[in-house]
Protein backbone atom coordinates (compact mmCIF):
# COMPACT_ATOMS: atom_id res chain seq x y z
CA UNK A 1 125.04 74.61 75.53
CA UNK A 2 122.73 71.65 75.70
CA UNK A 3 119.29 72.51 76.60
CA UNK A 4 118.00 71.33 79.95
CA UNK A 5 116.38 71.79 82.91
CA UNK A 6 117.06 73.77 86.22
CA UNK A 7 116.64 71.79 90.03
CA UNK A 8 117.47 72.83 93.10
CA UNK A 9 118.71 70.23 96.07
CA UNK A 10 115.38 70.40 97.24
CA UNK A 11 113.85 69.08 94.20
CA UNK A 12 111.97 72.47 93.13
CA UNK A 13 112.13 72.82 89.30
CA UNK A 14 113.46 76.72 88.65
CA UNK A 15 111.13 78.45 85.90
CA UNK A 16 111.23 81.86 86.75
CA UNK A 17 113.84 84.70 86.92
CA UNK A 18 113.73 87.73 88.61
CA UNK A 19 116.26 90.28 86.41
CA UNK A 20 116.28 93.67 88.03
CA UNK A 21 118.17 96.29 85.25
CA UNK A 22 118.72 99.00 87.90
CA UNK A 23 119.28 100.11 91.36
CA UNK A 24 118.30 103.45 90.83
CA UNK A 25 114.61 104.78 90.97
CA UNK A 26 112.74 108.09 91.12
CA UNK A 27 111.01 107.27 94.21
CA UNK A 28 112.32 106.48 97.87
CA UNK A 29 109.61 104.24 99.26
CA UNK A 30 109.59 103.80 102.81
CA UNK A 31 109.75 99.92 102.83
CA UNK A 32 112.37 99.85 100.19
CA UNK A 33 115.10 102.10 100.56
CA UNK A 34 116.44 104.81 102.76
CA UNK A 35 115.76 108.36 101.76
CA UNK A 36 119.52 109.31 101.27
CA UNK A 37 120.59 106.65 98.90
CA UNK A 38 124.05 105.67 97.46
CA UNK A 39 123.58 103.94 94.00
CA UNK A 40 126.14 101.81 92.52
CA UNK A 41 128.95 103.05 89.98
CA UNK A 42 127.57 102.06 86.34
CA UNK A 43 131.46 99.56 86.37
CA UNK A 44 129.71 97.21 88.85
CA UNK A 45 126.12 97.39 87.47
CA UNK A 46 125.35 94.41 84.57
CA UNK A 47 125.41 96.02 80.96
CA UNK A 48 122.36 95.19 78.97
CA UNK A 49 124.30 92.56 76.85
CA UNK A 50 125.11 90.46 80.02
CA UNK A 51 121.62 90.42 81.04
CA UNK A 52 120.71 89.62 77.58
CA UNK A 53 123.02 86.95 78.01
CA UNK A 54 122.39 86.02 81.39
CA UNK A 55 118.70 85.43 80.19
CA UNK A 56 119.29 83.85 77.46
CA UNK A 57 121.29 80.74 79.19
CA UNK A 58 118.38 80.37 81.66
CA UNK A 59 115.91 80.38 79.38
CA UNK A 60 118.34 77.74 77.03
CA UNK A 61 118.00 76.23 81.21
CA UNK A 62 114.46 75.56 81.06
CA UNK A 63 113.27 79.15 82.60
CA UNK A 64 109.85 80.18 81.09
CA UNK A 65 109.02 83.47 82.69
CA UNK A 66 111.24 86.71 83.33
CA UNK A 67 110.38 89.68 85.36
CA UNK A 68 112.28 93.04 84.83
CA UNK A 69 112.72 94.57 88.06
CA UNK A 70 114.51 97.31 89.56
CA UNK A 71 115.06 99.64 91.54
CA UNK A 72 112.43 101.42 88.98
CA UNK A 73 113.38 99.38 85.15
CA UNK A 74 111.69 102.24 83.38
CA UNK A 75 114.70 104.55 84.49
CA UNK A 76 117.71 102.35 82.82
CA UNK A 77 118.13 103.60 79.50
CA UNK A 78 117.39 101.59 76.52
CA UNK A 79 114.86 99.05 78.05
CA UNK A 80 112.64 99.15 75.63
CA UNK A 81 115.15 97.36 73.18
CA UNK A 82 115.96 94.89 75.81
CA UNK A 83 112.63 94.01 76.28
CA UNK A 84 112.00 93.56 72.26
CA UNK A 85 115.22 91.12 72.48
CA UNK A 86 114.32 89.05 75.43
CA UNK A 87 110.67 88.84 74.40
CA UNK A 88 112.28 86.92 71.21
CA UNK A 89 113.92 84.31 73.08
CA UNK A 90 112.91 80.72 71.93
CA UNK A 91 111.43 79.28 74.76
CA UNK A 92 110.39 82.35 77.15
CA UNK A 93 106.82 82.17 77.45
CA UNK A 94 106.04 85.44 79.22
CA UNK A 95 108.40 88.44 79.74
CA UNK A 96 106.58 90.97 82.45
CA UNK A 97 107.77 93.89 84.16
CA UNK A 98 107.38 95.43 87.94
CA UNK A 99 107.10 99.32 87.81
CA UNK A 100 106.54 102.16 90.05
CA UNK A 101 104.31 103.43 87.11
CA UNK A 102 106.02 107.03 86.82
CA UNK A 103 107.26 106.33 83.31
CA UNK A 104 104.18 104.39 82.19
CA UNK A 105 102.49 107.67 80.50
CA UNK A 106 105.75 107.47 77.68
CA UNK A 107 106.70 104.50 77.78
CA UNK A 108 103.45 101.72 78.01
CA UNK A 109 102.51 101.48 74.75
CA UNK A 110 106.80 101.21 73.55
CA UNK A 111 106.39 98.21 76.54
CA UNK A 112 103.58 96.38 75.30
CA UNK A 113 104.96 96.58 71.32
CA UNK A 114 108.06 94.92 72.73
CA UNK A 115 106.75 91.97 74.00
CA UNK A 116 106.23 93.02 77.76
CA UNK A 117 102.66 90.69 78.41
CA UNK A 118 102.37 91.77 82.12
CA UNK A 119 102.54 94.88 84.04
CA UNK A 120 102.71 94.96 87.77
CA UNK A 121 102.49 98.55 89.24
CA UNK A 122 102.52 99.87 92.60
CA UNK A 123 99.78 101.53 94.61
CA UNK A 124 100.20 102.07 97.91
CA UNK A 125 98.09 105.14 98.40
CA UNK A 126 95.19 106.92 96.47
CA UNK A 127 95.36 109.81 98.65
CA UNK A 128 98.39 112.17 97.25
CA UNK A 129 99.61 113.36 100.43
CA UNK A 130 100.09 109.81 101.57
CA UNK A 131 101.40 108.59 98.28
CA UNK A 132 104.12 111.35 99.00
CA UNK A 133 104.56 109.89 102.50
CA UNK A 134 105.32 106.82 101.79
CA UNK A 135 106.93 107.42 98.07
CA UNK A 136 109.10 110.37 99.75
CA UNK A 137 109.10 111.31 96.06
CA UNK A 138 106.13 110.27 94.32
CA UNK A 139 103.32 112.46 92.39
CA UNK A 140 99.93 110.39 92.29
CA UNK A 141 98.66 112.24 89.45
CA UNK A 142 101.70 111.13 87.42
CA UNK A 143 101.37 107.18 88.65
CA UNK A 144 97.50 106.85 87.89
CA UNK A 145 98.20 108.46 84.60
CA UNK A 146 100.39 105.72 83.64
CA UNK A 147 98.14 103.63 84.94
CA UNK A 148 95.24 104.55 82.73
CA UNK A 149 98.01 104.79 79.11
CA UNK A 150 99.05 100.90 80.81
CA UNK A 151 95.05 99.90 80.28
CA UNK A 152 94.97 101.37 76.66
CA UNK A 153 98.36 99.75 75.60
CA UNK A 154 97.32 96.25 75.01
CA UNK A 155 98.73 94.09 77.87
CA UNK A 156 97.10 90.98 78.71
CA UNK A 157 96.48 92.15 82.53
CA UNK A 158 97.87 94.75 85.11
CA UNK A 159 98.06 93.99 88.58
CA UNK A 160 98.46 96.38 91.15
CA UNK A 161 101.14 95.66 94.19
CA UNK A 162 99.91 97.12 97.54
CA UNK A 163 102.30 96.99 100.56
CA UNK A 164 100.47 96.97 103.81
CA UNK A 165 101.47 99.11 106.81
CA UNK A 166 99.47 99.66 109.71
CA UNK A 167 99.81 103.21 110.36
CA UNK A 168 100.34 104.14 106.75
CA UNK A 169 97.87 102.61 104.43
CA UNK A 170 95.98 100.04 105.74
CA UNK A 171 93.11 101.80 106.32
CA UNK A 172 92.95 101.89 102.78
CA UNK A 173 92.60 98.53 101.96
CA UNK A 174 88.94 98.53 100.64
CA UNK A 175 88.95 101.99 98.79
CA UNK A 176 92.42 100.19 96.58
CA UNK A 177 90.04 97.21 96.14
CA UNK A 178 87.28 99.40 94.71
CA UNK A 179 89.65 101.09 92.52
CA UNK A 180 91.04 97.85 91.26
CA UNK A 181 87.64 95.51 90.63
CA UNK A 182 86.07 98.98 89.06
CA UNK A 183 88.96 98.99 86.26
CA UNK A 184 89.13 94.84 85.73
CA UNK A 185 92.62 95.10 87.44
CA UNK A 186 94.29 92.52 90.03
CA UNK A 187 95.34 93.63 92.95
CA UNK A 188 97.87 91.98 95.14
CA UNK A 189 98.44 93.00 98.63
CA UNK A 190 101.96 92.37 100.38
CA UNK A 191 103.19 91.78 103.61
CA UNK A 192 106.01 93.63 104.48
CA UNK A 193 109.61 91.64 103.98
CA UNK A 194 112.25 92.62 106.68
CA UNK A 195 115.08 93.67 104.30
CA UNK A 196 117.20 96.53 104.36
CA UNK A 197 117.83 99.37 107.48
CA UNK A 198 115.07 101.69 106.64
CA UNK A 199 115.06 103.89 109.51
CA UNK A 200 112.09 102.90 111.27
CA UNK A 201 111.10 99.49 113.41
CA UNK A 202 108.45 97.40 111.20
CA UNK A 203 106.99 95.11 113.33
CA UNK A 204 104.28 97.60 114.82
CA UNK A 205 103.39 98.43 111.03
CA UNK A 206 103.07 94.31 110.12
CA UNK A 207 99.42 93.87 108.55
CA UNK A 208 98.66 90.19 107.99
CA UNK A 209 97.31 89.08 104.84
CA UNK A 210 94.03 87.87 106.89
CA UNK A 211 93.56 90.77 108.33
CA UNK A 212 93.36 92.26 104.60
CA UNK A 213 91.05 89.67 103.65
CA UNK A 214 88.88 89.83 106.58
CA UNK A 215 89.08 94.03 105.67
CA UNK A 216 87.87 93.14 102.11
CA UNK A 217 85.48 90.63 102.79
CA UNK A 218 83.24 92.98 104.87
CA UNK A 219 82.21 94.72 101.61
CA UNK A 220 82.82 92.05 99.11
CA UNK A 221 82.12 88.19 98.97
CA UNK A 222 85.28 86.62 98.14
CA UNK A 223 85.52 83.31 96.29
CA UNK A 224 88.63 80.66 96.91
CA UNK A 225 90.65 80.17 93.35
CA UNK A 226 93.40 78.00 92.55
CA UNK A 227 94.54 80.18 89.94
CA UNK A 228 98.54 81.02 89.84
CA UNK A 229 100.20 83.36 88.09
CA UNK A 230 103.55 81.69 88.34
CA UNK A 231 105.06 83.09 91.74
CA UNK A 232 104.13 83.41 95.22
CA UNK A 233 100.88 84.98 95.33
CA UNK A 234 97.71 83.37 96.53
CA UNK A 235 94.69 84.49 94.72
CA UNK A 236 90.63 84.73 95.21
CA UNK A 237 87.91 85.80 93.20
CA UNK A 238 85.25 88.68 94.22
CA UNK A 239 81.37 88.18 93.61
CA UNK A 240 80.48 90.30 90.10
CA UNK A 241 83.96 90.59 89.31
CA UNK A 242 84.79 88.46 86.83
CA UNK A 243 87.68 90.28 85.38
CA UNK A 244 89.82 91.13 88.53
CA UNK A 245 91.67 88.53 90.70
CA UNK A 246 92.87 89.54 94.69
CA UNK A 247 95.97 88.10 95.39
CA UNK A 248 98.15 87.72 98.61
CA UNK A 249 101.69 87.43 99.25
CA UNK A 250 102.44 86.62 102.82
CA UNK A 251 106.57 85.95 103.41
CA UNK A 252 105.28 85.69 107.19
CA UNK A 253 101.76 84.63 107.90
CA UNK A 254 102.21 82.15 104.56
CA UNK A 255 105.46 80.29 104.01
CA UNK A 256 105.81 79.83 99.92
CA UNK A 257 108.84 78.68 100.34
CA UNK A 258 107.73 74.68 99.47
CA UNK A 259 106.74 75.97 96.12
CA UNK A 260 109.30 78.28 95.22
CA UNK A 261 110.37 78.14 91.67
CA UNK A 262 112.17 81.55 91.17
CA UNK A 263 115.65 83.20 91.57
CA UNK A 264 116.59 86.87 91.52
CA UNK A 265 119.59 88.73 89.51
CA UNK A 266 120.27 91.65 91.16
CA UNK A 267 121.67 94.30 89.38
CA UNK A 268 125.24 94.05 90.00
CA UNK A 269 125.01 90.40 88.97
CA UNK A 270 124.45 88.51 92.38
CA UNK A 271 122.06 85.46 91.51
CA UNK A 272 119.98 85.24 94.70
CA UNK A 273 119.19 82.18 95.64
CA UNK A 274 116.57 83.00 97.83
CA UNK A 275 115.16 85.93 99.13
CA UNK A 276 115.22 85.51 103.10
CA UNK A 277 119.08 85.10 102.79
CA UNK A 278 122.90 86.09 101.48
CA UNK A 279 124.11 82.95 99.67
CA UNK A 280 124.53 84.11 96.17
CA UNK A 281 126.52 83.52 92.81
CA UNK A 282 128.76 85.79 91.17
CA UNK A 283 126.92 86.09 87.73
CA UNK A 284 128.83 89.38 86.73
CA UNK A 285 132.12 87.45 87.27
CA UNK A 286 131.27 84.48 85.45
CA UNK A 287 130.22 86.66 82.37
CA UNK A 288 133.40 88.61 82.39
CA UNK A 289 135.67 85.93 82.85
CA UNK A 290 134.12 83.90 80.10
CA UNK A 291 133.16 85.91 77.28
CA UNK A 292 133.04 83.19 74.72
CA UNK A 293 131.66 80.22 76.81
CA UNK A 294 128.88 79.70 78.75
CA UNK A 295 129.49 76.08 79.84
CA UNK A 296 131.30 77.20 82.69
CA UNK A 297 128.37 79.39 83.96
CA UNK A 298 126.53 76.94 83.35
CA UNK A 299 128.27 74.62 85.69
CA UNK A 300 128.64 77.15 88.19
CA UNK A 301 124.96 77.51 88.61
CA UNK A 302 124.23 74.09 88.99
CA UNK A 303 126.06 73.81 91.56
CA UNK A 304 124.58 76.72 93.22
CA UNK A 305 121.18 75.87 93.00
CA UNK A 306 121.61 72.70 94.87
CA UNK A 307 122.73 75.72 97.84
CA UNK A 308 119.27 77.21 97.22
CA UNK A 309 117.84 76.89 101.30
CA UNK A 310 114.73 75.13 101.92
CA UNK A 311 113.58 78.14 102.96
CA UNK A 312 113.41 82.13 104.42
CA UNK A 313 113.42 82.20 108.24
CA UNK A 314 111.59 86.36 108.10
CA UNK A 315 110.53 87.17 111.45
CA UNK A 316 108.28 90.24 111.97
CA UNK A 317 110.16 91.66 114.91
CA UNK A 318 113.36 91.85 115.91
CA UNK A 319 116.96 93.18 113.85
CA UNK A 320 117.05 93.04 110.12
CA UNK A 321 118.00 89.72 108.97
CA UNK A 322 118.82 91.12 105.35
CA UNK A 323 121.04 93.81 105.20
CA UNK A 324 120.42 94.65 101.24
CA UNK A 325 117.88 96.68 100.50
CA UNK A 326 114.98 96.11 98.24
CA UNK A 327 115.77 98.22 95.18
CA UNK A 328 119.29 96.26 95.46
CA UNK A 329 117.81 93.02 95.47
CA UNK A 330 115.04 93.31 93.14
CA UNK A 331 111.35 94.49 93.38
C-alpha cells in the first residue's frame, strides 16, 4: 500500500486513532455504562491481529499517535504484546493508553517496557465511598496504588482524567488539583458527553469547564499555555508548578470540533467518524473479507472520511442523542 496521508472533506488532516481492545471493564462508572451490562460475544469483538492490522494501515496512512482504549484495555488478555508490536510500527510516534488504573499495580512497569509513552488514568473521587459511588465497583486503594507503580515505571507523563458532576464530585475539584500538582501529574477535567442511557438525567449534573477553572483559580494562579498534547484538551499552567499541566475538555461549553484530527475504532470494528454521531465504517468486515489486501480498506476509508461531519451537535439537556455507550465507543 502506498504510503500517504489521511483528509477528511473538511480539510482536517487525521493523525490520531482512538483503538479501544475491549468492551468489558471491572468498573461500572456512572457516566459510562449502565450497572447491568451486556458485553459483546468474543465472534464480534476485533482479534488482536486485526487491530494490529488495522493500526498498522493507518499508521502506513499518515496516523502518528494511537490510544488504547476500552472499556478498561488492561482487562483484554495479551495487551502487553500488542502494545510491544504497535509501539514498533515505523512511523507511530507515540502509542499511549487510557486506564481505569485497577491493573496498573501488575501491569505498569510490563506497559512502559512495551513502548506505552503515556498513561491517562481516571480519578474521579479521592474519597473511597464516593469513588464506589460513582465506580459502582471501584476500590480507591487499588487505583492510587497503580497510580503510584505508574510514577515509578518510567513513562514520560501521567495525566489524570476527572469527569465533572455536580452532585457527585465537583466539590472536589481543588482537593484532585492538589493531589495532581503535588505528584508533577496533569490533570484534565471533562465535561460530561451525552452518550449512552445511563439511568439518570445529566443535565442537572453538567459542570462547565469555567466553572472548574474559576474553582481552581481561587487557590491557584493559573497561567494561559498553548501547549497540545495532540487531542482535544485545552491546557494552562499553575504558578510553582512547573511539572504539571491542567487541561480541559469541553464537548459543550468548547466546540473542538474545527480542530479535530482523530477517529475512534470501537471494539467490534466500527471506525467512528466522529464522536457526537452514528455514521461509521465497517472495519471488522473489511478485514475479514480481505485477508490478503488492504487496498480495498484502504479505499473504503477514504471514502469515509470525506463523511466525517463538520461537527458534534451535544446538547446538555434533553434525550440522548447517542445511543452507544461509552465503554462501546471508546474511552
Amino acid at each position: 500500500m502506498t504510503q500517504g496521508r489521511l483528509q477528511d472533506g473538511q480539510g482536517r488532516r487525521i493523525e490520531y486513532l482512538r483503538l479501544s481492545v475491549t468492551d468489558r471493564c471491572d468498573f461500572r462508572c456512572v457516566y459510562c455504562m449502565a450497572e447491568d451490562m451486556t458485553f459483546l460475544p468474543r465472534a464480534q469483538i476485533l482479534s488482536l491481529e486485526e487491530l494490529e492490522r488495522i493500526a498498522r494501515l493507518f499508521v502506513a496512512q499518515g496516523v502518528s499517535k494511537i490510544r488504547l482504549t476500552g472499556g478498561e484495555p488492561l482487562v483484554r488478555r495479551g495487551i502487553v504484546e500488542l502494545c510491544a508490536r504497535l509501539s514498533q510500527l515505523p512511523g507511530l510516534h507515540e502509542l499511549v493508553m487510557t486506564t481505569n488504573g485497577s491493573q496498573l499495580e501488575r501491569l505498569a512497569k510490563p506497559l512502559a517496557e512495551a513502548g506505552v509513552k503515556r498513561l491517562n488514568i481516571s480519578l474521579d473521587s479521592l474519597q473511597a465511598d464516593k469513588f464506589k459511588a460513582i465506580t459502582r465497583t471501584g476500590e480507591l486503594g487499588q487505583v492510587l496504588s497503580g497510580i503510584e507503580a505508574a510514577r515509578t515505571a518510567g513513562f514520560e507523563r501521567i495525566k489524570l482524567n476527572v469527569v465533572v458532576m455536580k452532585g457527585r464530585n465537583h466539590d472536589e475539584v481543588t482537593t484532585l488539583t492538589d493531589f495532581a500538582l503535588q505528584r508533577g501529574l496533569d490533570i484534565t477535567f471533562i465535561e460530561e458527553m451525552p452518550l449512552g442511557d445511563v439511568g439518570r438525567e445529566r443535565g442537572e449534573a453538567f459542570c462547565s469547564s469555567a466553572e472548574v477553572r474559576e474553582m481552581i483559580s481561587r487557590q491557584h494562579r493559573l497561567i494561559d499555555s498553548d501547549e497540545s498534547s495532540g487531542g482535544p484538551a485545552r491546557y494552562l499552567r499553575v504558578e510553582g508548578y512547573p511539572a504539571s499541566r491542567i487541561g480541559f475538555i469541553s464537548p459543550h461549553s468548547h466546540n473542538f470540533c474545527d480542530t479535530c484530527n482523530r477517529v475512534r475504532l470501537t471494539t467490534e470494528g466500527r471506525l467512528l467518524l466522529c464522536l457526537g454521531h452514528e455514521n461509521a465504517l465497517d472495519m471488522r468486515d473489511l478485514v475479514r473479507r480481505h485477508p490478503d489486501n488492504d487496498e480495498p480498506i484502504r479505499e473504503a476509508l477514504e471514502r469515509a472520511l470525506h463523511h466525517k461531519p463538520a461537527r458534534h451537535e451535544f446538547a446538555v439537556d434533553g434525550e440522548v442523542q447517542v445511543l452507544r455507550f461509552m465503554n462501546a465507543t471508546g474511552g
